[in-house]
C-alpha atoms as a PDB file:
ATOM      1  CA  UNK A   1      68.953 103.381 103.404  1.00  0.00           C
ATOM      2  CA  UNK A   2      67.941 104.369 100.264  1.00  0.00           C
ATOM      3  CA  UNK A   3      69.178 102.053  96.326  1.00  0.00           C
ATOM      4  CA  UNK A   4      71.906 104.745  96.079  1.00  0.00           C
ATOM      5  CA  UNK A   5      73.162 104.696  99.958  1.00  0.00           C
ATOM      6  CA  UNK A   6      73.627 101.075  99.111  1.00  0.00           C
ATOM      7  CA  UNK A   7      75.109 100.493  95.962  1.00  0.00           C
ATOM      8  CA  UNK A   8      77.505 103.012  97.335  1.00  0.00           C
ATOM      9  CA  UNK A   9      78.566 101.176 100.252  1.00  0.00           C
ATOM     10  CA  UNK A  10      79.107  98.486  98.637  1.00  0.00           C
ATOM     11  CA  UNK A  11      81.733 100.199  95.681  1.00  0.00           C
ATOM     12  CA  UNK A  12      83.249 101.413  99.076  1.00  0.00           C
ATOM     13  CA  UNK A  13      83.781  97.561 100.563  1.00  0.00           C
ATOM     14  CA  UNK A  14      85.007  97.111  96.856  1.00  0.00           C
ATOM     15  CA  UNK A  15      87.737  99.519  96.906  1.00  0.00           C
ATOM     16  CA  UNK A  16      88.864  98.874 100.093  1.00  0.00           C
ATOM     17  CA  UNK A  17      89.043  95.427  99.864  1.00  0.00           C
ATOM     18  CA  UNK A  18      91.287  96.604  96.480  1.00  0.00           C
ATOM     19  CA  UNK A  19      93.570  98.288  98.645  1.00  0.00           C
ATOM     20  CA  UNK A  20      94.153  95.914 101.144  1.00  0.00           C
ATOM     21  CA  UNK A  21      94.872  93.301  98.537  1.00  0.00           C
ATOM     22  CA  UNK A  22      97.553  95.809  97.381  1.00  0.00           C
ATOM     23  CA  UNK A  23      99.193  96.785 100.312  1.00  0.00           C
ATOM     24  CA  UNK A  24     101.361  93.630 102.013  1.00  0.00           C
ATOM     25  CA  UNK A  25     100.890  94.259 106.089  1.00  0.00           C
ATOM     26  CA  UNK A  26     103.943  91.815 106.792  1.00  0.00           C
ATOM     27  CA  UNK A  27     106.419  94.032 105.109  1.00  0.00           C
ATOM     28  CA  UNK A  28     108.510  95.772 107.473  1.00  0.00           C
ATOM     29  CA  UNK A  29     111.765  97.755 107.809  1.00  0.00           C
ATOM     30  CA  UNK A  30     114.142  96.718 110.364  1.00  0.00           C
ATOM     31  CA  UNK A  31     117.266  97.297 111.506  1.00  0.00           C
ATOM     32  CA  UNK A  32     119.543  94.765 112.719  1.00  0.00           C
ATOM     33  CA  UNK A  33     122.779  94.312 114.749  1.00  0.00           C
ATOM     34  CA  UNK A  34     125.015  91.689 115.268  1.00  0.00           C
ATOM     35  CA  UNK A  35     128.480  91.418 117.184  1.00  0.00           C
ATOM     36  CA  UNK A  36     131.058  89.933 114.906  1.00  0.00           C
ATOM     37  CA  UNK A  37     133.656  87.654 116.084  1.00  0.00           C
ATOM     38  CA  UNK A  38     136.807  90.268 116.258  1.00  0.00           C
ATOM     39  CA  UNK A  39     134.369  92.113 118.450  1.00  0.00           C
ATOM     40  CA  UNK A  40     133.123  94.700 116.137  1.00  0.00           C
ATOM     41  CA  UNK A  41     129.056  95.248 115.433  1.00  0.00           C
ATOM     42  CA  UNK A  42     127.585  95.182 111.318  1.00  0.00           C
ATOM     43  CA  UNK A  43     124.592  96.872 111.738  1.00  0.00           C
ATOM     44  CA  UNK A  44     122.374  95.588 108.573  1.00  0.00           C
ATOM     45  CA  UNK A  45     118.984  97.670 107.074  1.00  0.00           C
ATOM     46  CA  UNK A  46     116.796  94.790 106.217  1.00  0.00           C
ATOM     47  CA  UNK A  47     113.634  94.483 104.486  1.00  0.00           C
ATOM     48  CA  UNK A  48     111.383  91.701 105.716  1.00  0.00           C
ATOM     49  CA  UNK A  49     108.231  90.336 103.704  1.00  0.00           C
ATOM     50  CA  UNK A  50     107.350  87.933 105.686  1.00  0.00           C
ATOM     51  CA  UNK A  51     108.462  84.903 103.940  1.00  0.00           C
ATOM     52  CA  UNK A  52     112.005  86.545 103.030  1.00  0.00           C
ATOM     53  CA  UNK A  53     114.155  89.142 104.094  1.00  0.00           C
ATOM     54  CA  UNK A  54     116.687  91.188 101.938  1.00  0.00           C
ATOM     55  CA  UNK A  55     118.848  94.213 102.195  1.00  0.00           C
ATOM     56  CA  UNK A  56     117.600  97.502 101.525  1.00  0.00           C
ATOM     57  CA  UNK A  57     118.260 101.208 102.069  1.00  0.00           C
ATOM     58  CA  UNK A  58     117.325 104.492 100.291  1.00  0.00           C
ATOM     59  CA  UNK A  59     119.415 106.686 102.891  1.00  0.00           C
ATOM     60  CA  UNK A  60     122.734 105.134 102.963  1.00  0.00           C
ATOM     61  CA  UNK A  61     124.801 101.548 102.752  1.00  0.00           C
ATOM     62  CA  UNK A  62     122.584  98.694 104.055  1.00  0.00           C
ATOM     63  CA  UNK A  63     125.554  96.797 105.772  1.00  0.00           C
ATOM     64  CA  UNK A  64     127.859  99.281 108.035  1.00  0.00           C
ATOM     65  CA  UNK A  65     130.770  97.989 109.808  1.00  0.00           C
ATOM     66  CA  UNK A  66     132.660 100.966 111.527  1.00  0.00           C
ATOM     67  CA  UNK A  67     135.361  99.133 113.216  1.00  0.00           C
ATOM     68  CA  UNK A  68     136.223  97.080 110.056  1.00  0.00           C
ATOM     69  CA  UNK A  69     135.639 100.147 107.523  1.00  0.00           C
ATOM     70  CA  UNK A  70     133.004  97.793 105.453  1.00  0.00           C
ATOM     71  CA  UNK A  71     130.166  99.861 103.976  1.00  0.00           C
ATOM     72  CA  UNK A  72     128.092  97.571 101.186  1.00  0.00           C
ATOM     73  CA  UNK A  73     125.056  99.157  99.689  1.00  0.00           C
ATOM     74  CA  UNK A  74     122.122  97.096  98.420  1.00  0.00           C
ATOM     75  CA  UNK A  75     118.646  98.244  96.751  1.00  0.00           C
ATOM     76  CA  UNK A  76     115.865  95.709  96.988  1.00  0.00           C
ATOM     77  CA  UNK A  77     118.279  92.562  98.416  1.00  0.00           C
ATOM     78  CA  UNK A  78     120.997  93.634  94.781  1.00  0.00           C
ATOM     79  CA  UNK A  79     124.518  94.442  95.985  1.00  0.00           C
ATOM     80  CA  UNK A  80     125.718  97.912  93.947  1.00  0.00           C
ATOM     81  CA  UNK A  81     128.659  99.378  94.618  1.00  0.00           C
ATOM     82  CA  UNK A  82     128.753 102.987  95.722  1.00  0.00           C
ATOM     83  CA  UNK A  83     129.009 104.324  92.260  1.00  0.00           C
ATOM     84  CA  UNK A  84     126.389 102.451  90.786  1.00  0.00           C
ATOM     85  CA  UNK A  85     124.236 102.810  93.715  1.00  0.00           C
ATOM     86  CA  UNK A  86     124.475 106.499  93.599  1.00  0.00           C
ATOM     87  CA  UNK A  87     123.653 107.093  89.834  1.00  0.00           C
ATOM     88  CA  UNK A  88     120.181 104.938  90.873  1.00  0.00           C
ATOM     89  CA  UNK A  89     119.791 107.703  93.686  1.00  0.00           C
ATOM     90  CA  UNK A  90     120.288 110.327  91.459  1.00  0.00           C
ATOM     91  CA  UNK A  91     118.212 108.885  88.576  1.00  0.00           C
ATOM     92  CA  UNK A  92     114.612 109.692  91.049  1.00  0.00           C
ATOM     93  CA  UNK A  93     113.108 112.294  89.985  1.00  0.00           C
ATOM     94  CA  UNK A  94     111.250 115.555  91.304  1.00  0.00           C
ATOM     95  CA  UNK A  95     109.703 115.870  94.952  1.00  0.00           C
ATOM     96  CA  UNK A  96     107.173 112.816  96.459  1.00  0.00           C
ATOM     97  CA  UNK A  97     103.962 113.935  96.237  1.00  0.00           C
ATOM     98  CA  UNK A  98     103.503 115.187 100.152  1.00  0.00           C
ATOM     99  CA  UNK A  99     106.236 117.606  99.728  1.00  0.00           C
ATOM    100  CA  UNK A 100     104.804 119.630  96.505  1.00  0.00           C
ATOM    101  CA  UNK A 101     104.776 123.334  97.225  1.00  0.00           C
ATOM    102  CA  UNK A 102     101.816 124.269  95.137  1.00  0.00           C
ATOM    103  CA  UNK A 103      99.418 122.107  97.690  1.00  0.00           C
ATOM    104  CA  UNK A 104     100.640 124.285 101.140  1.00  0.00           C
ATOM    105  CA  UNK A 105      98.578 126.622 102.450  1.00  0.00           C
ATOM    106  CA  UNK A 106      95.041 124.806 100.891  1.00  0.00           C
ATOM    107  CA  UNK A 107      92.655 122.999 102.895  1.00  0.00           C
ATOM    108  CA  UNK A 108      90.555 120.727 101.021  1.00  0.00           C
ATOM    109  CA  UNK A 109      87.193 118.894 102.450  1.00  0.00           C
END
């Protein structure tokens, strides 16, 4: 390996190590049931760190309760309610960046 071949590897170990600094592996999107005591089941959309867990969901209300009619919506472990919650939906903007029409059809190497 050549000077350049080198110093390049190592701004590659650099960058990567960058990353993974960045990016928290523990985090992880579960969801969770439980059987209440009148019978019924709260299903819950949690967000789990690692060293805390809080309720979260993009889609919908975090904590569902059919049977009981409960529906409680939370962003980032903050109770909104339904209003408030959907003015934050609506306040994202545009299309994520894998869905952007003017990218389909090219192939890039």
């Amino acid at each position: 390996m050549n000077k350049h071949q080198i110093n390049a590897e190592q701004a590659r170990k650099e960058q990567l190590d960058k990353v993974q600094r960045s990016v928290n592996p523990k985090t992880k999107v579960r969801r969770v049931s439980r059987i209440e005591e009148d019978g019924s089941k709260t299903t819950a959309h949690v967000l789990d760190f690692g060293d805390r867990a809080v309720f979260h969901s993009d889609e919908g209300p975090a904590l569902i309760n059919r049977e009981q009619k409960i529906k409680e919506y939370y962003l980032n472990g903050i109770q909104y309610d339904f209003d408030t919650w959907n003015e934050i939906q609506k306040g994202k903007e545009g299309l994520p960046w894998y869905k952007n029409p003017a990218f389909k059809g090219t192939v890039r190497f």
